[in-house]
C-alpha atoms as a PDB file:
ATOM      1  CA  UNK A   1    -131.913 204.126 120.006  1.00  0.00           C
ATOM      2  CA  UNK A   2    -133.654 200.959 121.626  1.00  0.00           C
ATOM      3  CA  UNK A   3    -135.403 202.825 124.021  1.00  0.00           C
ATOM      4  CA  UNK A   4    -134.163 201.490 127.621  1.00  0.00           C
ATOM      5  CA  UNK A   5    -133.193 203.987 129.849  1.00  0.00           C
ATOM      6  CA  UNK A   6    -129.607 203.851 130.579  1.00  0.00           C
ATOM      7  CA  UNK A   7    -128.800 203.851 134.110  1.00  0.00           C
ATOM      8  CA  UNK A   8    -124.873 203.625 133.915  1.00  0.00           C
ATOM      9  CA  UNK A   9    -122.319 204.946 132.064  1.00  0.00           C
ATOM     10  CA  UNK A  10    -119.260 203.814 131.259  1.00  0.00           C
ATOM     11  CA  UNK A  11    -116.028 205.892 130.949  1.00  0.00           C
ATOM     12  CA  UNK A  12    -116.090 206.250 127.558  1.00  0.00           C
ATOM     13  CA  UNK A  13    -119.816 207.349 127.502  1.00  0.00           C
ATOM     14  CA  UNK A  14    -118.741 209.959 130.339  1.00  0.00           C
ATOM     15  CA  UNK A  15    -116.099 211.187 127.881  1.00  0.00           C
ATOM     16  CA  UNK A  16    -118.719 211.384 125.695  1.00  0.00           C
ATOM     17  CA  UNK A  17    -120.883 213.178 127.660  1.00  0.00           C
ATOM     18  CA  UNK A  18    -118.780 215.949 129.235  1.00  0.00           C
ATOM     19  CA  UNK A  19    -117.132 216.562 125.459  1.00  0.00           C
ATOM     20  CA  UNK A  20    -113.158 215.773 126.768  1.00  0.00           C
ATOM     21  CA  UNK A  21    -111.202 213.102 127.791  1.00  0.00           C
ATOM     22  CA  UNK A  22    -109.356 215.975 130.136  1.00  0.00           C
ATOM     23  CA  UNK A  23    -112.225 217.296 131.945  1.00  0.00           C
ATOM     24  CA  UNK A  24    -113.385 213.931 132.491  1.00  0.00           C
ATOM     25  CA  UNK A  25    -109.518 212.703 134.019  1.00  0.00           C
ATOM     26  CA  UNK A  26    -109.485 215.985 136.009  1.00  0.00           C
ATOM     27  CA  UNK A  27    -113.080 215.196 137.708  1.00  0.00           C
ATOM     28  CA  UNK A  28    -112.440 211.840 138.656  1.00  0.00           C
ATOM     29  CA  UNK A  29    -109.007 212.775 140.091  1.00  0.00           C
ATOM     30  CA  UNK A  30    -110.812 215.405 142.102  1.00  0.00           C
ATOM     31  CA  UNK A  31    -113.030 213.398 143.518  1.00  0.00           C
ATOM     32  CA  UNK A  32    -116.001 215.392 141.891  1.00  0.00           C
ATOM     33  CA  UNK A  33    -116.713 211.975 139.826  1.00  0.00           C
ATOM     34  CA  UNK A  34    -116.942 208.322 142.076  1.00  0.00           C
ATOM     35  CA  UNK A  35    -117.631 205.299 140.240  1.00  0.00           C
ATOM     36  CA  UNK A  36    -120.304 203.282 141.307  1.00  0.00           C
ATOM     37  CA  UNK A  37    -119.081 199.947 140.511  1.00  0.00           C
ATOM     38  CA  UNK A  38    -115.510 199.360 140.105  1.00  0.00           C
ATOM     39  CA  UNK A  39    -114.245 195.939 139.732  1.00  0.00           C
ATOM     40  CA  UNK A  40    -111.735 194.049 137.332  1.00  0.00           C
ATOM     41  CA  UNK A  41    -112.267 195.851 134.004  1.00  0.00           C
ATOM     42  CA  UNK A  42    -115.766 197.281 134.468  1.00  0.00           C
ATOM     43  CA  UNK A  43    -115.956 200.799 135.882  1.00  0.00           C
ATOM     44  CA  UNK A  44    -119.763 202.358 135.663  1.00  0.00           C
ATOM     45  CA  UNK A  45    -120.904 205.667 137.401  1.00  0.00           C
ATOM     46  CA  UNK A  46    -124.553 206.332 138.249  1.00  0.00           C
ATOM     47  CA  UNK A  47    -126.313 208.473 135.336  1.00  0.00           C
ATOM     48  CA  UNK A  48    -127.172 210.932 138.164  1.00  0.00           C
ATOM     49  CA  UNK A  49    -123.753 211.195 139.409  1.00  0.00           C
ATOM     50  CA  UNK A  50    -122.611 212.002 136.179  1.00  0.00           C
ATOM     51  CA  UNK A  51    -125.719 214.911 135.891  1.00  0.00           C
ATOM     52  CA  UNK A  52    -124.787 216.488 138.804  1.00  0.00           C
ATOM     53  CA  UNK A  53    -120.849 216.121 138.165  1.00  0.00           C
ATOM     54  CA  UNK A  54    -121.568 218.120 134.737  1.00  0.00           C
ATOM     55  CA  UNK A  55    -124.345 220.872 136.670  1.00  0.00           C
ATOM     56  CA  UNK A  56    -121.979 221.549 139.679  1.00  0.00           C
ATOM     57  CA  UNK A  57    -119.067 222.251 136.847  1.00  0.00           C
ATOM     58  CA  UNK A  58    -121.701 224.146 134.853  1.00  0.00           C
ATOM     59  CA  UNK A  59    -121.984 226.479 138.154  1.00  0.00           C
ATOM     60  CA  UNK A  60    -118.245 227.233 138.041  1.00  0.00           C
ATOM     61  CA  UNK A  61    -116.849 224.218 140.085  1.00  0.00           C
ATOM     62  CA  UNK A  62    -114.009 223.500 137.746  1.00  0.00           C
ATOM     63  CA  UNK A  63    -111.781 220.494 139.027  1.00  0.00           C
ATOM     64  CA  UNK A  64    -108.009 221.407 139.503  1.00  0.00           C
ATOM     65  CA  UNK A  65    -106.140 220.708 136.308  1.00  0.00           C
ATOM     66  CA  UNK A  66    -104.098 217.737 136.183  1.00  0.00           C
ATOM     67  CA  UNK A  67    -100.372 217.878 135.620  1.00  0.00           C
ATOM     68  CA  UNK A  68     -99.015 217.196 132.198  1.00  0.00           C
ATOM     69  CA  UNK A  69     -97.341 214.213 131.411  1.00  0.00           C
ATOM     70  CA  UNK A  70     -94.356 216.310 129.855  1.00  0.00           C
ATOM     71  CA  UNK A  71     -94.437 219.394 131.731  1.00  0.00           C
ATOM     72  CA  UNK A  72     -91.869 221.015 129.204  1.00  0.00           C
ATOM     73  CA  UNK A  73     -94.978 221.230 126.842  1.00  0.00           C
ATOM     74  CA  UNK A  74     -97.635 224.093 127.383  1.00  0.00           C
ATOM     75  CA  UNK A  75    -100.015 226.419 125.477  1.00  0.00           C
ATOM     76  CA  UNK A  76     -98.000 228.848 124.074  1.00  0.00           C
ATOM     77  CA  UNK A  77     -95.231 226.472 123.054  1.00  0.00           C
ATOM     78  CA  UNK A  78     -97.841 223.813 121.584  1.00  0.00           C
ATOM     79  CA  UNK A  79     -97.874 225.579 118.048  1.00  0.00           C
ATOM     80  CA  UNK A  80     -94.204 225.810 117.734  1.00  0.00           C
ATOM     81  CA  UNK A  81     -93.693 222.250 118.396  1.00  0.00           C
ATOM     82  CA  UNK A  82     -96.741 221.495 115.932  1.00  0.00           C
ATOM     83  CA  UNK A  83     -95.177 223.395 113.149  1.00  0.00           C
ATOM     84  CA  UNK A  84     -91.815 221.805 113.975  1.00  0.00           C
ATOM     85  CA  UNK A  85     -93.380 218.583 113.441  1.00  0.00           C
ATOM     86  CA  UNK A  86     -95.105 219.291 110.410  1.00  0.00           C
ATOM     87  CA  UNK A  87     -91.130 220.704 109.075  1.00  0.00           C
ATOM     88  CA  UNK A  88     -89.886 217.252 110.415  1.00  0.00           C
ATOM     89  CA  UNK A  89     -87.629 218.659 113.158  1.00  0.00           C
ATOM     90  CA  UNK A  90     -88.987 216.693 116.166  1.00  0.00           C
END
């Protein structure tokens, strides 16, 4: 580590942070997460909003999940399509 204090983080250091791509899609689409500068291709969010994003989900604020992409798929169908897969049926 070089020792400067980082002061913004960039989406992929929030993913980092919070431990899942998910949570961290779910937050910003909740508004829970705001970056702080958004423009062309660079998106940073303060270091405290990030802190405060993670503490107010640590107290139980859990954003609203997002919907699923293909909403066919869910949990308890997820392992049968795996092992499909694996078989070569899908």
């Amino acid at each position: 580590m070089s020792g400067v204090l980082k002061l913004g983080y960039r989406p992929e250091d929030v993913i980092e942070c919070f431990g899942s791509a998910e949570l961290y899609e779910e937050a910003r689409a909740a508004g829970m997460l705001k970056p702080s500068i958004e423009r062309h291709k660079l998106v940073l969010f303060n270091a405290s909003d990030v802190h405060r994003c993670w503490d107010r989900m640590m107290k139980g604020e859990v954003p609203p999940p997002r919907p699923r992409k293909n909403p066919r798929v869910n949990v308890a169908n997820a392992a049968e399509l795996l092992s499909k897969k694996k078989e070569g049926g899908v």
